[in-house]
PDB file of N, CA and C in Angstrom:
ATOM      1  N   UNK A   1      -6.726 -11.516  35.029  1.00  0.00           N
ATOM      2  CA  UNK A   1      -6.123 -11.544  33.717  1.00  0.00           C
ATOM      3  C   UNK A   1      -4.962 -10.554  33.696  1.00  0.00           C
ATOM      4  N   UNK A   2      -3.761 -11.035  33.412  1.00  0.00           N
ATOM      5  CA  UNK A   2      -2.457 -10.289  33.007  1.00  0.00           C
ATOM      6  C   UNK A   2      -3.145  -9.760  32.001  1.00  0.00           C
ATOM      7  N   UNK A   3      -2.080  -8.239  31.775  1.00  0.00           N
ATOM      8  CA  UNK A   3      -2.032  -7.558  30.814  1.00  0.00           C
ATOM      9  C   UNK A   3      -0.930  -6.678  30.521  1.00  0.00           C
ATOM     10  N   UNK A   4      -0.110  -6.358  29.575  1.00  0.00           N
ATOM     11  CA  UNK A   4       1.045  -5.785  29.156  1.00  0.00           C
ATOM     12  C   UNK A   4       0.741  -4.579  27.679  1.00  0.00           C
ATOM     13  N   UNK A   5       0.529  -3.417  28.543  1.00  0.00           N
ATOM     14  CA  UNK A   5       1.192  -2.254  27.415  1.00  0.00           C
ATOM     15  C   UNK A   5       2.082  -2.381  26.591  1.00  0.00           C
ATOM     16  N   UNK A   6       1.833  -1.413  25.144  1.00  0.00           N
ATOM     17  CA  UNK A   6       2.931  -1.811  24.401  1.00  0.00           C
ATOM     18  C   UNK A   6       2.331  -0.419  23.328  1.00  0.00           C
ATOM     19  N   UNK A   7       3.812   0.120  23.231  1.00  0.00           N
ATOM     20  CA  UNK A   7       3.301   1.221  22.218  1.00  0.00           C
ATOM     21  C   UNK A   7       4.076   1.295  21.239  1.00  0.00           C
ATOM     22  N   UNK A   8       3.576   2.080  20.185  1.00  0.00           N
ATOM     23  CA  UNK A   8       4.191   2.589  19.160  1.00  0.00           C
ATOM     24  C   UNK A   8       3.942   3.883  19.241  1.00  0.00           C
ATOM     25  N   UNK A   9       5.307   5.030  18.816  1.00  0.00           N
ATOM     26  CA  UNK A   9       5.095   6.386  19.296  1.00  0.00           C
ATOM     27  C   UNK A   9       6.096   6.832  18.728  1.00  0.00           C
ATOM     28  N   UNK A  10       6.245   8.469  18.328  1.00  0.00           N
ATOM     29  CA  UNK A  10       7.271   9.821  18.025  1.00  0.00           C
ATOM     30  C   UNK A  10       6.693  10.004  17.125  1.00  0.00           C
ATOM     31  N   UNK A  11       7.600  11.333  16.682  1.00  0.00           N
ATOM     32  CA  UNK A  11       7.188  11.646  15.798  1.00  0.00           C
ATOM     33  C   UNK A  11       8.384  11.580  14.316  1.00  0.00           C
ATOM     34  N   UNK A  12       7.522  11.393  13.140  1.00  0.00           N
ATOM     35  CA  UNK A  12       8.632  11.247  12.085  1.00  0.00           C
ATOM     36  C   UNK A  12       8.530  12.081  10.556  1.00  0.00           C
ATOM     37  N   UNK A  13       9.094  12.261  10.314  1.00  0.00           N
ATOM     38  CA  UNK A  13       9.051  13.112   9.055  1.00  0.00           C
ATOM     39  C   UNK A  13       8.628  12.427   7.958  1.00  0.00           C
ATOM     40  N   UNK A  14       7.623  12.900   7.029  1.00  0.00           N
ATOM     41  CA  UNK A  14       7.135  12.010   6.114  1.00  0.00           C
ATOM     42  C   UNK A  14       6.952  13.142   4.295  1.00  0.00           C
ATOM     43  N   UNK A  15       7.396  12.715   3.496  1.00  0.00           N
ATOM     44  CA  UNK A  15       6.861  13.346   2.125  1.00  0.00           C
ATOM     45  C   UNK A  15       6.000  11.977   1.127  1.00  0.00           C
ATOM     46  N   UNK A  16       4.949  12.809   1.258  1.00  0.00           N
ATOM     47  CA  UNK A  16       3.900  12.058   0.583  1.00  0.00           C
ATOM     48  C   UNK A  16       4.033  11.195  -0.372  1.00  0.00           C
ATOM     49  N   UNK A  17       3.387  10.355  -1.163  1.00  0.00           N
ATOM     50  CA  UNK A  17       3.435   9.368  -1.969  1.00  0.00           C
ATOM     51  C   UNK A  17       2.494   9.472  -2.603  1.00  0.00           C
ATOM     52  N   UNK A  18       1.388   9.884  -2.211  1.00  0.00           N
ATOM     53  CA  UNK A  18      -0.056   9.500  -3.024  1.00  0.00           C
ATOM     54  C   UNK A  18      -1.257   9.074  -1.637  1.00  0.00           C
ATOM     55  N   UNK A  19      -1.957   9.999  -1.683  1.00  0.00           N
ATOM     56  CA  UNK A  19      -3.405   9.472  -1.011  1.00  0.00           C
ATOM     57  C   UNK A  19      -3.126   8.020  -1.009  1.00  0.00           C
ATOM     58  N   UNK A  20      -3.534   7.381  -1.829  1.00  0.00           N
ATOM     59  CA  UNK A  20      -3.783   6.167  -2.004  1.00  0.00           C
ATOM     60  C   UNK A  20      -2.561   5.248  -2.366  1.00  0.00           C
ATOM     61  N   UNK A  21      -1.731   5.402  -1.706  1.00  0.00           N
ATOM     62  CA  UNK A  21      -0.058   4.710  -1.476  1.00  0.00           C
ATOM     63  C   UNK A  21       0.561   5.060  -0.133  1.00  0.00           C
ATOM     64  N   UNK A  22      -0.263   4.127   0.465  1.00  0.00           N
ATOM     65  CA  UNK A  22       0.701   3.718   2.046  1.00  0.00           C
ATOM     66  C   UNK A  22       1.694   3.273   2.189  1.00  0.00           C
ATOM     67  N   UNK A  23       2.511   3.880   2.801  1.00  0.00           N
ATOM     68  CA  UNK A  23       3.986   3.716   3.294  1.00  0.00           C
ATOM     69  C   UNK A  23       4.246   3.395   4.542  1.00  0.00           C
ATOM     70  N   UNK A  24       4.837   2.894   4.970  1.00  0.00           N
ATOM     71  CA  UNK A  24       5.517   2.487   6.553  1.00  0.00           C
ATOM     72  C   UNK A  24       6.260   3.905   6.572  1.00  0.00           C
ATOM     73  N   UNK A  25       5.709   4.063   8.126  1.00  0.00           N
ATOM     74  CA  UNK A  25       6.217   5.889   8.084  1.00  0.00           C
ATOM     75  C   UNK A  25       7.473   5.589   8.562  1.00  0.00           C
ATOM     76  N   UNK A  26       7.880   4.688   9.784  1.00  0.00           N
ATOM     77  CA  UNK A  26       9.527   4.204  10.148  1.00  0.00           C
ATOM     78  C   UNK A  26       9.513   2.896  10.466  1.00  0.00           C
ATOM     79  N   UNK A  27      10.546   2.030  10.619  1.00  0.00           N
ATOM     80  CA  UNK A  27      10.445   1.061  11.107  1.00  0.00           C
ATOM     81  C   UNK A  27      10.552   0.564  12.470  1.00  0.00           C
ATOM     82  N   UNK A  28      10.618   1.561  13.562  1.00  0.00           N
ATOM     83  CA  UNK A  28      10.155   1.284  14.687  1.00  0.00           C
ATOM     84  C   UNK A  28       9.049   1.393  14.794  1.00  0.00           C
ATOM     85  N   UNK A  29       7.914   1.538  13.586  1.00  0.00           N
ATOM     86  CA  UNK A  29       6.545   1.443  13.901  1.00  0.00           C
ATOM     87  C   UNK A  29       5.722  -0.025  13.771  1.00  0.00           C
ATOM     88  N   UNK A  30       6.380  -0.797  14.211  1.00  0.00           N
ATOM     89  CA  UNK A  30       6.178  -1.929  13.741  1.00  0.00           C
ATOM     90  C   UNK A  30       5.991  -3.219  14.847  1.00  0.00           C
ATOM     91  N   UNK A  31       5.361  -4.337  15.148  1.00  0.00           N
ATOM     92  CA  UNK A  31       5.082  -5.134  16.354  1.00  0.00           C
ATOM     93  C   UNK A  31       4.759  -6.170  15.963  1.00  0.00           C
ATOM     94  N   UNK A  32       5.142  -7.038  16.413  1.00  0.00           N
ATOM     95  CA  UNK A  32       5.221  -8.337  15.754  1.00  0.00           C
ATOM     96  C   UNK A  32       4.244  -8.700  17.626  1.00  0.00           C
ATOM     97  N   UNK A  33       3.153  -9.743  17.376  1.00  0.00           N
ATOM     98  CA  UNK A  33       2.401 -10.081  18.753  1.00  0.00           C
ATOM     99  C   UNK A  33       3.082 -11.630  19.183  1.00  0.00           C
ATOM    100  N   UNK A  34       3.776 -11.591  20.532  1.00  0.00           N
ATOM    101  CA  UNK A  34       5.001 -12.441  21.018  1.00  0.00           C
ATOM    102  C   UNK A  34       4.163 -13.771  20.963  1.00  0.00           C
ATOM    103  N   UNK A  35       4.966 -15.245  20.825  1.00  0.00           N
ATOM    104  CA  UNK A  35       4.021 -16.305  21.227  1.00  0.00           C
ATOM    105  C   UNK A  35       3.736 -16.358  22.656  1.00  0.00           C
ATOM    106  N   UNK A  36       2.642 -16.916  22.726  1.00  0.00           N
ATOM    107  CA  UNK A  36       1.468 -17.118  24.478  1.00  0.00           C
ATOM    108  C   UNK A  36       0.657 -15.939  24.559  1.00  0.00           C
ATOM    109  N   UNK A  37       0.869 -14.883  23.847  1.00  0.00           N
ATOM    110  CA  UNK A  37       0.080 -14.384  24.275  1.00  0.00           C
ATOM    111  C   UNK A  37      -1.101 -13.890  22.976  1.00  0.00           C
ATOM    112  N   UNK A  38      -1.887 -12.734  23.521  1.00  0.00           N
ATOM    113  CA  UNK A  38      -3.075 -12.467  22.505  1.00  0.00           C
ATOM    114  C   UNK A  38      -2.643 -10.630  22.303  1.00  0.00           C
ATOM    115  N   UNK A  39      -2.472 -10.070  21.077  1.00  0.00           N
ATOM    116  CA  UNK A  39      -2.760  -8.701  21.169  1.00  0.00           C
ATOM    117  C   UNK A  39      -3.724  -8.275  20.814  1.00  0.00           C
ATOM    118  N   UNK A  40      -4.279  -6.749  20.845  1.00  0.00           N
ATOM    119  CA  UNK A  40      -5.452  -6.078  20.617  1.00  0.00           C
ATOM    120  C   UNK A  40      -4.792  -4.436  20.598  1.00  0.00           C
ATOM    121  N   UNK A  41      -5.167  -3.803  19.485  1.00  0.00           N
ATOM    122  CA  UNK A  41      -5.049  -2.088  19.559  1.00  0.00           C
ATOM    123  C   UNK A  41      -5.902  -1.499  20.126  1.00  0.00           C
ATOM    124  N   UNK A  42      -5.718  -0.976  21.309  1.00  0.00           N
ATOM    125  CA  UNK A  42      -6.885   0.257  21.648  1.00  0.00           C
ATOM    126  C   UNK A  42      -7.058   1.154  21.827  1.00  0.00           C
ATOM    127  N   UNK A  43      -5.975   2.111  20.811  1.00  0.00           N
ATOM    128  CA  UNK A  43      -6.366   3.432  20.095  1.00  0.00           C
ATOM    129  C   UNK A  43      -5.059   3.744  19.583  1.00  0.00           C
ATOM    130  N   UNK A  44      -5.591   5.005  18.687  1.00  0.00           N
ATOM    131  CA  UNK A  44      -4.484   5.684  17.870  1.00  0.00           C
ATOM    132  C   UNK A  44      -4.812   7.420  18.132  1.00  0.00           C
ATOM    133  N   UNK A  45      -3.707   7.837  18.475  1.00  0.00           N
ATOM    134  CA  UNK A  45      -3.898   9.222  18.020  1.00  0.00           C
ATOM    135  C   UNK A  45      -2.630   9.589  17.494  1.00  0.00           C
ATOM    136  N   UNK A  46      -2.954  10.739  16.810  1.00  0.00           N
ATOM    137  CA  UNK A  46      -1.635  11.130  15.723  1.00  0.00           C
ATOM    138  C   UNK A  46      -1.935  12.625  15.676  1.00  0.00           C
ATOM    139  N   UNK A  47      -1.583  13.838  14.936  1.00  0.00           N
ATOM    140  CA  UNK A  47      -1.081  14.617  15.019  1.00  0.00           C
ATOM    141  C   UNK A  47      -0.869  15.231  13.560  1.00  0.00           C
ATOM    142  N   UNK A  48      -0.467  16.162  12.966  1.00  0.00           N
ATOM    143  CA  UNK A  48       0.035  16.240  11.379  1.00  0.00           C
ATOM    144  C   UNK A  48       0.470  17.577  11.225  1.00  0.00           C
ATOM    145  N   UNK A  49       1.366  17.878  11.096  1.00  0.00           N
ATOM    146  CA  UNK A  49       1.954  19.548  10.733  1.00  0.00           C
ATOM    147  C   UNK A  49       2.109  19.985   9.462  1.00  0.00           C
ATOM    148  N   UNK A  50       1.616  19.291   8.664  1.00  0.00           N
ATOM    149  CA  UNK A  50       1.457  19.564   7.272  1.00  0.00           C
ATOM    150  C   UNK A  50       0.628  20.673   6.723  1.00  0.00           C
ATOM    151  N   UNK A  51       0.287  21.203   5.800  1.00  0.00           N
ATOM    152  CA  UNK A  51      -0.508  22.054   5.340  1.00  0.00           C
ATOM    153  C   UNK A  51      -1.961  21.045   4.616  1.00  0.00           C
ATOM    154  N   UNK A  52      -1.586  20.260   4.292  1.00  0.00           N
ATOM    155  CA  UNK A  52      -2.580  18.991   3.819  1.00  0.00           C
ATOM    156  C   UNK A  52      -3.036  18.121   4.353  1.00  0.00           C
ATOM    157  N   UNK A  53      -4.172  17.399   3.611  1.00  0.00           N
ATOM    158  CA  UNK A  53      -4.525  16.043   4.540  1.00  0.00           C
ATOM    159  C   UNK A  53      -3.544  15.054   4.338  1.00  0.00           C
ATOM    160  N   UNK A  54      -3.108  14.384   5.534  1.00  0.00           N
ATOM    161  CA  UNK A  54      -2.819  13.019   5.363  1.00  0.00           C
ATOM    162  C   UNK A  54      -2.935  12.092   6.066  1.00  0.00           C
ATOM    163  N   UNK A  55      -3.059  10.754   6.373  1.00  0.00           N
ATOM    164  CA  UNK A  55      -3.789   9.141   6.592  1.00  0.00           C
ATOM    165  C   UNK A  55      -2.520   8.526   7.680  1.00  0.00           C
ATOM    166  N   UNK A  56      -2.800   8.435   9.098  1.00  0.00           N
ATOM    167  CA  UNK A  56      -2.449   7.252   9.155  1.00  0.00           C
ATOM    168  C   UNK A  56      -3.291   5.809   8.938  1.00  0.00           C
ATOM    169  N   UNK A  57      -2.299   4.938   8.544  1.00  0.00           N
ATOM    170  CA  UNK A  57      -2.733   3.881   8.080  1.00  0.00           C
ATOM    171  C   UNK A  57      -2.490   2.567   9.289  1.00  0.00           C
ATOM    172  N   UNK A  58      -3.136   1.833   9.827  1.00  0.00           N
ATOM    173  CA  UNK A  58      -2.730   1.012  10.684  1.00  0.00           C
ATOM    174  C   UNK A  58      -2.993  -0.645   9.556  1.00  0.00           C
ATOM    175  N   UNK A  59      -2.174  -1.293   9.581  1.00  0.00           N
ATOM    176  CA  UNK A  59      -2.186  -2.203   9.127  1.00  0.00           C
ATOM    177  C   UNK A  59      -1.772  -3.591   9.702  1.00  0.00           C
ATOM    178  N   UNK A  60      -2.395  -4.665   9.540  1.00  0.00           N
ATOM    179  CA  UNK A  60      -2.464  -6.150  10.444  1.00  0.00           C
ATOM    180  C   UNK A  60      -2.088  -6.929   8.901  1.00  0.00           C
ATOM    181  N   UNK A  61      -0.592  -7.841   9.550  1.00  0.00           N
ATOM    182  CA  UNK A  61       0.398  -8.391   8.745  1.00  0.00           C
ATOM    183  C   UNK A  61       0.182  -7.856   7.043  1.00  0.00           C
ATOM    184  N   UNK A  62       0.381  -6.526   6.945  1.00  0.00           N
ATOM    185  CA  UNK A  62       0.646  -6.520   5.662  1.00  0.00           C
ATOM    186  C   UNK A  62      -0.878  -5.371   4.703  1.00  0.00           C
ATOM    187  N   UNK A  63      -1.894  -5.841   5.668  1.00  0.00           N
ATOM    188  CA  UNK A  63      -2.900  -5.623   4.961  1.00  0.00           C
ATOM    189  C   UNK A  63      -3.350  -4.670   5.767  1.00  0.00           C
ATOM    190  N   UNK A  64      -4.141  -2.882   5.219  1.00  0.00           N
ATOM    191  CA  UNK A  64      -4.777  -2.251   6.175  1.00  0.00           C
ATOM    192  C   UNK A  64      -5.676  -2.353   6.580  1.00  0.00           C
ATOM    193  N   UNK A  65      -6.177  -2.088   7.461  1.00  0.00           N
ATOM    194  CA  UNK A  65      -6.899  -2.583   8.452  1.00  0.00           C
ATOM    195  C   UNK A  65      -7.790  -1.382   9.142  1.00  0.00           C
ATOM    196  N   UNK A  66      -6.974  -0.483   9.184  1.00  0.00           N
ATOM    197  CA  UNK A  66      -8.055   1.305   9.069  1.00  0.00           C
ATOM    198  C   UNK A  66      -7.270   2.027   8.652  1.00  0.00           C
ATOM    199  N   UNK A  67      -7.715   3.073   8.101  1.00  0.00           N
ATOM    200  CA  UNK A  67      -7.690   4.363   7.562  1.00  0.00           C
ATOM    201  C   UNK A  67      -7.761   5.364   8.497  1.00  0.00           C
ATOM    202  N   UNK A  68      -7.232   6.408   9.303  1.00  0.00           N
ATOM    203  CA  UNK A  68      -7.438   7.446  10.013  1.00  0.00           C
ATOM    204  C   UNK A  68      -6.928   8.312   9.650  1.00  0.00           C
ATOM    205  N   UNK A  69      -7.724   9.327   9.039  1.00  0.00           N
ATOM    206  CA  UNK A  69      -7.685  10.809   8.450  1.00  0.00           C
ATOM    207  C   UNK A  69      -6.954  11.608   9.487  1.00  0.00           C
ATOM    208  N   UNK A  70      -5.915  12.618   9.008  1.00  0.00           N
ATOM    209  CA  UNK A  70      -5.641  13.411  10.030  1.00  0.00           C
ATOM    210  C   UNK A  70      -5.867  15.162   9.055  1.00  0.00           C
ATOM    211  N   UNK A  71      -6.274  15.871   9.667  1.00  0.00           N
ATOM    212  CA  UNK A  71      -6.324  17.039   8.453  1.00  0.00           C
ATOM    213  C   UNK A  71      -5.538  17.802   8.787  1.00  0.00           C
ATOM    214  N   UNK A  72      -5.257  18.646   8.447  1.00  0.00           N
ATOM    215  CA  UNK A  72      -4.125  19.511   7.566  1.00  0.00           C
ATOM    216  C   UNK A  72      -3.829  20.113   9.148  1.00  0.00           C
ATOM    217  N   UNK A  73      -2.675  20.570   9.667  1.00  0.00           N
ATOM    218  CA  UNK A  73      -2.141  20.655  10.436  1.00  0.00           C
ATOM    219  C   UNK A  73      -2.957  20.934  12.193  1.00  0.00           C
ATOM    220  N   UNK A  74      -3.800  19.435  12.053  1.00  0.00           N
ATOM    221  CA  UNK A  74      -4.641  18.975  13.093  1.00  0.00           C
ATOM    222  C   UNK A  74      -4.315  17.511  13.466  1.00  0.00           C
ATOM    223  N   UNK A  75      -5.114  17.333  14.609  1.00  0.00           N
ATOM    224  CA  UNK A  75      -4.810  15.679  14.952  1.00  0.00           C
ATOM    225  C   UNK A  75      -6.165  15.039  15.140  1.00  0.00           C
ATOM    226  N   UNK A  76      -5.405  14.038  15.795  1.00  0.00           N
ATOM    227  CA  UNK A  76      -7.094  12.978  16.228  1.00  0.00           C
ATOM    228  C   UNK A  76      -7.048  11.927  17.132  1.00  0.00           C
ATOM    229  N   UNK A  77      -7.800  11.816  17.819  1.00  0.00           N
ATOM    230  CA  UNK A  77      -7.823  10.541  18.618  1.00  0.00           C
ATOM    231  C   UNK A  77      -9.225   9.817  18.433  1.00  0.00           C
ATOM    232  N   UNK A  78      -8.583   8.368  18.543  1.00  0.00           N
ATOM    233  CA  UNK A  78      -9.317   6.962  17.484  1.00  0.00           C
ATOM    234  C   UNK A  78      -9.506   5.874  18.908  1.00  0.00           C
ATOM    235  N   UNK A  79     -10.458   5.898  19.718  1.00  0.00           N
ATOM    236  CA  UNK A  79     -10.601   5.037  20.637  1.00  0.00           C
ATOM    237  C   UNK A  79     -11.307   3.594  19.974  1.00  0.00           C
ATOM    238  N   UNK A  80     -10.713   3.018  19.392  1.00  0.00           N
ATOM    239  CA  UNK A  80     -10.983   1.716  18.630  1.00  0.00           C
ATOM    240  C   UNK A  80     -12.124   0.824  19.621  1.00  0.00           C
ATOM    241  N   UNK A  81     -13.572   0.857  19.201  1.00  0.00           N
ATOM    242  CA  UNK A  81     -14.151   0.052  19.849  1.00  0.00           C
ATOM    243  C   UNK A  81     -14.264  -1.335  19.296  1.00  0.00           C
ATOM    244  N   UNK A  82     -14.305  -1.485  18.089  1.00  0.00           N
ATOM    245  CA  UNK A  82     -14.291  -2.874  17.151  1.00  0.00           C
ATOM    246  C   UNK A  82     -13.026  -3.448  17.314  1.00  0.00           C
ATOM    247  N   UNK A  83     -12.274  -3.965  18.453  1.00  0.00           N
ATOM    248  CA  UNK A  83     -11.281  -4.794  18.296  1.00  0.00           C
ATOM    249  C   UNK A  83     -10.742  -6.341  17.985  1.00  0.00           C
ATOM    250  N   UNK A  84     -10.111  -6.408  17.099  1.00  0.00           N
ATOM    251  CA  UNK A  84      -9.894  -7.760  16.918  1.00  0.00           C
ATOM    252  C   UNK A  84      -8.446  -8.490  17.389  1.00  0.00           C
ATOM    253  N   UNK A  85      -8.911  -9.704  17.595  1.00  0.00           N
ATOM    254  CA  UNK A  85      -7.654 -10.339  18.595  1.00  0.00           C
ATOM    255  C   UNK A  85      -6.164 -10.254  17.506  1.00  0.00           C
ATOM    256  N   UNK A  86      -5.594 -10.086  18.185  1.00  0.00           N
ATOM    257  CA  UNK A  86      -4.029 -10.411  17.008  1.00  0.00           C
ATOM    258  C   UNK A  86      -3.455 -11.152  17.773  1.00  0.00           C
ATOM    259  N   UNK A  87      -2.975 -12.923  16.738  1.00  0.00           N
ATOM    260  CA  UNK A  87      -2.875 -13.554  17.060  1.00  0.00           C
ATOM    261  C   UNK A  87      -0.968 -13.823  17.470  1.00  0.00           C
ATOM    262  N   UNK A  88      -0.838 -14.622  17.996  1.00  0.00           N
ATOM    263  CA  UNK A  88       0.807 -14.470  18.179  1.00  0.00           C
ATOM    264  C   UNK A  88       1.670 -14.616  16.774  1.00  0.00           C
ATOM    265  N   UNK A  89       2.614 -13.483  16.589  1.00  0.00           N
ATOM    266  CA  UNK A  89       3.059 -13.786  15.169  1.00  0.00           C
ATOM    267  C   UNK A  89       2.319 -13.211  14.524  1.00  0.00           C
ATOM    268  N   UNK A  90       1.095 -12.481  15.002  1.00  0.00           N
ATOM    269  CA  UNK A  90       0.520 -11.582  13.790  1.00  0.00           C
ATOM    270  C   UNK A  90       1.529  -9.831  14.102  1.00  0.00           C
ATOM    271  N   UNK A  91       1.613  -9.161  12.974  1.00  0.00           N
ATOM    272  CA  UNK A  91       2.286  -7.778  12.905  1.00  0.00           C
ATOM    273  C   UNK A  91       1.510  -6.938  12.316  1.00  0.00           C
ATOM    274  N   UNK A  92       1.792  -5.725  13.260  1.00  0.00           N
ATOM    275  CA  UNK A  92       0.894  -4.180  13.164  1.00  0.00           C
ATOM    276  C   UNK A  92       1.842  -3.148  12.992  1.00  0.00           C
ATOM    277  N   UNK A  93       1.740  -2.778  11.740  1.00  0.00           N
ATOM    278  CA  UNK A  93       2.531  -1.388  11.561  1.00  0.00           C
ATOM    279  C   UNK A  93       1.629  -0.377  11.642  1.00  0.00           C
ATOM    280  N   UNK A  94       2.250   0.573  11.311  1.00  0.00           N
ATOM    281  CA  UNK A  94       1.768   2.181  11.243  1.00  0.00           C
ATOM    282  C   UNK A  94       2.391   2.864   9.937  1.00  0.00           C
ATOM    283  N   UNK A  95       1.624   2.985   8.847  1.00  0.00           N
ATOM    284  CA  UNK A  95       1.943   3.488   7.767  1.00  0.00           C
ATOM    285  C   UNK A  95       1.112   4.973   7.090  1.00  0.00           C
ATOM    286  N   UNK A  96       1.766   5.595   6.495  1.00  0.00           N
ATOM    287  CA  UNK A  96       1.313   7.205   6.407  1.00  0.00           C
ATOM    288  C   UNK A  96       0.712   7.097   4.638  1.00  0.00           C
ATOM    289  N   UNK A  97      -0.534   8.053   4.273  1.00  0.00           N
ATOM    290  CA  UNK A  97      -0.493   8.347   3.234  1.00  0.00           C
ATOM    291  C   UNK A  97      -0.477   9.934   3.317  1.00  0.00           C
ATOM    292  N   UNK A  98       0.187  10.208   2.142  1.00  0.00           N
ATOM    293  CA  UNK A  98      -0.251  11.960   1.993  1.00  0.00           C
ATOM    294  C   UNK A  98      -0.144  12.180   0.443  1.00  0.00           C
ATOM    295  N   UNK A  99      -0.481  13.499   0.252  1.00  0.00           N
ATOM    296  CA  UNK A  99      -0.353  13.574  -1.403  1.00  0.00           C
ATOM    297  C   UNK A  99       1.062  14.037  -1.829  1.00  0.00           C
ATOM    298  N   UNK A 100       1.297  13.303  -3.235  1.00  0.00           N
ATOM    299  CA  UNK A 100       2.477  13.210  -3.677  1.00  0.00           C
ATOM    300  C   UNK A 100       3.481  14.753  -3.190  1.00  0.00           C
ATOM    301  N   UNK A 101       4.236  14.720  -2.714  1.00  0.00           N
ATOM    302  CA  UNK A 101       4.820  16.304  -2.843  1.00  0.00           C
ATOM    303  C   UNK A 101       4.935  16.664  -1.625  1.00  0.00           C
ATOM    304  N   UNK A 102       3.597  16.306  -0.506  1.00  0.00           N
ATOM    305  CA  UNK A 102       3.463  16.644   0.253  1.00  0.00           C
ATOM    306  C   UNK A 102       4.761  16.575   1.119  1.00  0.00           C
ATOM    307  N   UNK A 103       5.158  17.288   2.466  1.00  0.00           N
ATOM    308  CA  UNK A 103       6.076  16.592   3.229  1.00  0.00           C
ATOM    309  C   UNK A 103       5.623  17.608   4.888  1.00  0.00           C
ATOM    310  N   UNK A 104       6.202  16.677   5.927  1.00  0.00           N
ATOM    311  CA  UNK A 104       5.578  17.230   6.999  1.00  0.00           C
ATOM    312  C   UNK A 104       6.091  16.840   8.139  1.00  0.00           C
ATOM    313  N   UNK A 105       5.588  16.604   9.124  1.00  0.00           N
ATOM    314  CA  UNK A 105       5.777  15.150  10.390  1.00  0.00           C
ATOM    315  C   UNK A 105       4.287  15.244  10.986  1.00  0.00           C
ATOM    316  N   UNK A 106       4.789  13.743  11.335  1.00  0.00           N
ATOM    317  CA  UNK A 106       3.325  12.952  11.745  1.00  0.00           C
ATOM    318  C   UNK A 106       3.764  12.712  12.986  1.00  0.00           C
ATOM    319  N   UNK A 107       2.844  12.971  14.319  1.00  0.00           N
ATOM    320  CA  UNK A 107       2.936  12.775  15.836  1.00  0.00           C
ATOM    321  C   UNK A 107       2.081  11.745  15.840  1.00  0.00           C
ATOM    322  N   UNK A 108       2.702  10.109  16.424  1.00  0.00           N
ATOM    323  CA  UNK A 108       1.836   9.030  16.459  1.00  0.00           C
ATOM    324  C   UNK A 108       2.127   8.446  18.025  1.00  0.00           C
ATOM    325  N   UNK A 109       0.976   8.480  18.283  1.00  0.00           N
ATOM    326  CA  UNK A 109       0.711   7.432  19.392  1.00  0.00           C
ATOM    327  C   UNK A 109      -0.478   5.967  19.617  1.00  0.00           C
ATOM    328  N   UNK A 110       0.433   5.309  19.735  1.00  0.00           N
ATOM    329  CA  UNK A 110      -0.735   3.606  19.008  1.00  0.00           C
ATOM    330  C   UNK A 110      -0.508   2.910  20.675  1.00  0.00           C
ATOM    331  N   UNK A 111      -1.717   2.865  21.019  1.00  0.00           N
ATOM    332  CA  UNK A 111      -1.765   2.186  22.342  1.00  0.00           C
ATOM    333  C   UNK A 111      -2.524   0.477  22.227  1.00  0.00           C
ATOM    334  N   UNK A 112      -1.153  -0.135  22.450  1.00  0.00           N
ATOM    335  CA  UNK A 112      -1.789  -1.492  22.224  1.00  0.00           C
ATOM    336  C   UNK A 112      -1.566  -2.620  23.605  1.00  0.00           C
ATOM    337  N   UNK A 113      -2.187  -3.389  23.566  1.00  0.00           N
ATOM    338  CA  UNK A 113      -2.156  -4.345  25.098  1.00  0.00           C
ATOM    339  C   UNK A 113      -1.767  -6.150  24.412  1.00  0.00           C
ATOM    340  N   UNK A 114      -0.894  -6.570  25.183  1.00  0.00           N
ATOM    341  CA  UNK A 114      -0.810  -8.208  25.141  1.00  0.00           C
ATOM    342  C   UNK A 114      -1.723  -8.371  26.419  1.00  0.00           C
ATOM    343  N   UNK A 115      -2.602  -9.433  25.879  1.00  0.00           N
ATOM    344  CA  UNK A 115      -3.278 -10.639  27.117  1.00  0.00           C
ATOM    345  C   UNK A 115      -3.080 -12.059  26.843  1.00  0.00           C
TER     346      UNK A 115
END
């Protein structure tokens, strides 16, 4: 079985919105899954220099899909065992929550595979 890496990564500056108001942190965070093939995410880690908590958000076409807490100027790594296929033409961003006011940068690394 072929298989092809594919990441999403850097780091970007973010001022909060609201806990609960996800934002697309940039738009190179973003992947559209090519036709023929199948994608799958298999992990996230991120990073946060903030003084506060804030969320990356991974989201599948539109809708989130997990929640990953990062706390206040700590990180995390998310070895995704529940994976689901993403189909060709399906899209995975990477979107941030933090609290309103907040502002910071977020270190993201999203390790994803085409089969």
């Amino acid at each position: 079985m072929m298989t092809t890496p594919r990441f999403l990564q850097g780091a970007f500056a973010f001022e909060g919105q609201g806990l609960d108001k996800p934002t697309l942190l940039h738009p190179s965070l973003t992947y559209t899954v090519p036709e023929g093939v199948t994608g799958q995410v298999l992990y996230v880690r991120a990073g946060n220099s903030s003084d506060e908590l804030a969320s990356v958000v991974l989201t599948f076409d539109g809708a989130p899909a997990r929640w990953l807490p990062v706390g206040a100027k700590g990180d995390m790594h998310v070895s995704l065992r529940v994976v689901e296929d993403l189909l060709a033409g399906s899209t995975v961003e990477i979107h941030y929550a933090a609290p309103a006011g907040v502002s910071g940068t977020l270190v993201v690394d999203c390790g994803l595979v085409e089969v």
